[in-house]
C-alpha atoms as a PDB file:
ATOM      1  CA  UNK A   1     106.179  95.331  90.692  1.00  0.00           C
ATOM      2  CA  UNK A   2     103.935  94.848  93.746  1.00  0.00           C
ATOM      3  CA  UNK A   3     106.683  95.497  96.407  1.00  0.00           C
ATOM      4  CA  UNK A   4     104.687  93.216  99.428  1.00  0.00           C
ATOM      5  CA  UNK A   5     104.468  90.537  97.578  1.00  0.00           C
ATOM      6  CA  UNK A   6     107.883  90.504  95.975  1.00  0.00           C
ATOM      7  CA  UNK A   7     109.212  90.989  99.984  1.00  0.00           C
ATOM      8  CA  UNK A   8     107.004  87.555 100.761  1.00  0.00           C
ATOM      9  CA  UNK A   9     108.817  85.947  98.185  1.00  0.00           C
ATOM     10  CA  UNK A  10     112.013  86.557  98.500  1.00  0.00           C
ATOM     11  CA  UNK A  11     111.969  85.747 102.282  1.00  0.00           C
ATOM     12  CA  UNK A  12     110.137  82.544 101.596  1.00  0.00           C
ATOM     13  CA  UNK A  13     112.878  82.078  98.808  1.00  0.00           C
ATOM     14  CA  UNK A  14     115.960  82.724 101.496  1.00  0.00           C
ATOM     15  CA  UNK A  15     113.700  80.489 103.902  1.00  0.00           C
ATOM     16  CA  UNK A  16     113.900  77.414 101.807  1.00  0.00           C
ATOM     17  CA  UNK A  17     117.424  77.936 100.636  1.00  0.00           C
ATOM     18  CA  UNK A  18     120.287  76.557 102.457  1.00  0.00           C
ATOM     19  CA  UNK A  19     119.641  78.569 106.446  1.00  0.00           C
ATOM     20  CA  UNK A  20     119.489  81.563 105.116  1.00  0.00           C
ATOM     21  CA  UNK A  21     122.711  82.389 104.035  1.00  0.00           C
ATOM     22  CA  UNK A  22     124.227  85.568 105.008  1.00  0.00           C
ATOM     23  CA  UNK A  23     124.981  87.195 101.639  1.00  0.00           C
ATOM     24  CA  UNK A  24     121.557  86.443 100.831  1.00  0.00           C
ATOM     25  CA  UNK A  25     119.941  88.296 103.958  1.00  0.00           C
ATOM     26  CA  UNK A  26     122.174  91.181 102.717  1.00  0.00           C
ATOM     27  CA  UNK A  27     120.561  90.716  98.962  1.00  0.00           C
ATOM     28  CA  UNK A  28     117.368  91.087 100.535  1.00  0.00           C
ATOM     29  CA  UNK A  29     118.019  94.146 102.608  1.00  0.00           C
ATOM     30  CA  UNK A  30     119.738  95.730  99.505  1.00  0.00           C
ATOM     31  CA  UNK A  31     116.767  94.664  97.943  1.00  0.00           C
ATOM     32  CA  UNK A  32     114.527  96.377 100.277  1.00  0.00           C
ATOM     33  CA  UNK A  33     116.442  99.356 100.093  1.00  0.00           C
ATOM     34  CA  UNK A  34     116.073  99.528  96.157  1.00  0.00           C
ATOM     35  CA  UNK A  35     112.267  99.422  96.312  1.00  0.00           C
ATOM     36  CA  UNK A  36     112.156 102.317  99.058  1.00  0.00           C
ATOM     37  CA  UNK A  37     114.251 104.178  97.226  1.00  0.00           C
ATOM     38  CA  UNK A  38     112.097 103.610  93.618  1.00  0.00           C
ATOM     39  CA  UNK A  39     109.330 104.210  95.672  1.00  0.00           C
ATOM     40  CA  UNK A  40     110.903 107.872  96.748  1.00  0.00           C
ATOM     41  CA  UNK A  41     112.014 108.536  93.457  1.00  0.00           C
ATOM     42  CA  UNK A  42     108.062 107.787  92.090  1.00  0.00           C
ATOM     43  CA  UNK A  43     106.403 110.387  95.006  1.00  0.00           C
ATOM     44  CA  UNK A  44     109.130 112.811  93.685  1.00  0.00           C
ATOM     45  CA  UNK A  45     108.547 112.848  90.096  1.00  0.00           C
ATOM     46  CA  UNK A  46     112.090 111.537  89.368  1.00  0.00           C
ATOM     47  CA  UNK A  47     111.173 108.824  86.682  1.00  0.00           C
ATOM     48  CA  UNK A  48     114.640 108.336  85.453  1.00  0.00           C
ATOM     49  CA  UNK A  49     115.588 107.394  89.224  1.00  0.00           C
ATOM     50  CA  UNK A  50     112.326 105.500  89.542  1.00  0.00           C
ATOM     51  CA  UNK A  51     113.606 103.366  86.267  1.00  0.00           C
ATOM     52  CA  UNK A  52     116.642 102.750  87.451  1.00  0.00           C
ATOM     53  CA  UNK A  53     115.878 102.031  91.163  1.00  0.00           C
ATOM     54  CA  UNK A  54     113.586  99.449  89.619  1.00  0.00           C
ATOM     55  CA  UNK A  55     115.967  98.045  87.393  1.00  0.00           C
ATOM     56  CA  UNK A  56     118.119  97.280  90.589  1.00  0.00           C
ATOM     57  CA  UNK A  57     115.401  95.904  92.559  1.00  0.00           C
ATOM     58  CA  UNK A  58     114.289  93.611  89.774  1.00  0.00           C
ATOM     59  CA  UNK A  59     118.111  92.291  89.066  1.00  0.00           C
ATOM     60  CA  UNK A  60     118.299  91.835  92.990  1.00  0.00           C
ATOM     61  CA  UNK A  61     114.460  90.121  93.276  1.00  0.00           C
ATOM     62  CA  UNK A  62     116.139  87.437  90.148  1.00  0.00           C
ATOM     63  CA  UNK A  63     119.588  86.831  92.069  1.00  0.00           C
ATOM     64  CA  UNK A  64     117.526  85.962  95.273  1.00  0.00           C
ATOM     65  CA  UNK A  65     114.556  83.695  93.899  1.00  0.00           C
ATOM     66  CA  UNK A  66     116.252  82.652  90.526  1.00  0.00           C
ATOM     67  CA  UNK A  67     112.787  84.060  88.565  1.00  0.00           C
ATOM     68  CA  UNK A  68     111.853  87.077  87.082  1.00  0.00           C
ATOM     69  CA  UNK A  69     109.149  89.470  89.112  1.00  0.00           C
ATOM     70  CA  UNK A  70     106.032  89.951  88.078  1.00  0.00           C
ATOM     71  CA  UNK A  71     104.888  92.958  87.312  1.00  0.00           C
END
């Protein structure tokens, strides 16, 4: 997962959708969140929470753009 351009797309994505809707804006944030937190979990040699940080993110990135990441 590269995490800048999965942020670029998902804002673009809550761009073109309908305003911005709140919920979304709060997907993306939680979304944000996930990747810090996989990202954390990486630099600490925690690979289980790495795996499932990322799992999170990725089910997050697909409710907010509709496709899966690529990684």
């Amino acid at each position: 997962m590269d995490p800048a351009r999965c942020r670029n797309l998902i804002w673009l994505a809550l761009a073109a959708s309908a305003g911005g809707r709140a919920g979304e804006s709060t997907l993306a944030a939680a979304w944000d969140v996930a990747v810090s937190e996989m990202a954390a979990a990486q630099r600490a040699g925690d690979r289980v929470g790495a795996a499932r940080w990322e799992a999170e993110a990725n089910d997050l990135y697909v409710r907010i753009t509709g496709r899966q990441p690529d990684e």
